[in-house]
Protein backbone atom coordinates (compact mmCIF):
# COMPACT_ATOMS: atom_id res chain seq x y z
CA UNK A 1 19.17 11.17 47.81
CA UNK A 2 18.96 10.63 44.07
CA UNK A 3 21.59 11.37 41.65
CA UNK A 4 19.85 14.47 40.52
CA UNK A 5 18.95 15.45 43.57
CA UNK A 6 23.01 15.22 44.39
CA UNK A 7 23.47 16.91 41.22
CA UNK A 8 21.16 20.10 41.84
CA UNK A 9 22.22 20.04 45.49
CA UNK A 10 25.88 20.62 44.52
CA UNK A 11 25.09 23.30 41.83
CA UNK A 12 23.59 24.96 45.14
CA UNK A 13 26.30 24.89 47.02
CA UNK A 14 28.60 25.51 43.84
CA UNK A 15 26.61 28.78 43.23
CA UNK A 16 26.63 30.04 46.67
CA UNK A 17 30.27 29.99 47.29
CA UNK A 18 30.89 31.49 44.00
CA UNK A 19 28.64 34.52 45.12
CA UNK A 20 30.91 35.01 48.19
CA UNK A 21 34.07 33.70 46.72
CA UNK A 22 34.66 35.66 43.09
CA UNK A 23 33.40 39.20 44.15
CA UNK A 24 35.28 39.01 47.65
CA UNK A 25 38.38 37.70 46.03
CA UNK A 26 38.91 37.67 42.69
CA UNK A 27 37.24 41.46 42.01
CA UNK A 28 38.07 43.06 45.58
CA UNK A 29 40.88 45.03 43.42
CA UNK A 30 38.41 46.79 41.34
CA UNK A 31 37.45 50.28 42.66
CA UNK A 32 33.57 49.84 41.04
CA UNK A 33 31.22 47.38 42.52
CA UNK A 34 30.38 46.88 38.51
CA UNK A 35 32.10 43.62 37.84
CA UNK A 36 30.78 42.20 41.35
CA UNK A 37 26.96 43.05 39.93
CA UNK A 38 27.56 41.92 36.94
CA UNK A 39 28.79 38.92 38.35
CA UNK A 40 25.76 38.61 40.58
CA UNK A 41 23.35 39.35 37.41
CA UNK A 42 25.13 36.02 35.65
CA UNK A 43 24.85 34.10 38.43
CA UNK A 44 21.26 34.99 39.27
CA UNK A 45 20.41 34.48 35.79
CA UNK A 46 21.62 30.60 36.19
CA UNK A 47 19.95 29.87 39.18
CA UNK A 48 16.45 31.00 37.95
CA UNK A 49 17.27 28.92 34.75
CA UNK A 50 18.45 25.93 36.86
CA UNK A 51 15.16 26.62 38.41
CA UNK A 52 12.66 26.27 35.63
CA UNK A 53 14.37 23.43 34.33
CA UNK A 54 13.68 21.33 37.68
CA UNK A 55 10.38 22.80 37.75
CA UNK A 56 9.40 22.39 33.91
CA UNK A 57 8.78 18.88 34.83
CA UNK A 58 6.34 19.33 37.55
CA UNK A 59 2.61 19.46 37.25
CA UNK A 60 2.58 16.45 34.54
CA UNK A 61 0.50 13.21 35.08
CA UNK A 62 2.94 11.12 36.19
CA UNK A 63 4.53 10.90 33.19
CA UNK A 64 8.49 12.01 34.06
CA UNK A 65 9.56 12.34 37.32
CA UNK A 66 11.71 14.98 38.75
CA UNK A 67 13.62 12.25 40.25
């Protein structure tokens, strides 16, 4: 694997467990599920934007690589 691919492969796995980890145990005290969606809004927000900026590259001529 390339560094990038490393790099987008642990923002993953970064974003995942965060989506598990902070609403399960850092918001379980809160009698809303409000901060949780919130939370889930942010985070889903980052992935698509992580998202378009591995895919803004794609479609060129050959000019950049995603690599």
């Amino acid at each position: 694997m390339s560094k990038t691919e490393v790099k987008w492969t642990l923002f993953g796995v970064v974003a995942l467990l965060m989506n598990v980890a902070v609403p399960y145990a850092f918001l379980k005290s809160r009698e809303s599920l409000g901060g949780a969606f919130l939370f889930w809004c942010v985070v889903t927000m980052a992935v698509i934007g992580a998202g378009a900026a591995v895919m803004s590259c794609w479609g060129g001529r050959g000019d950049t690589s995603c690599r």
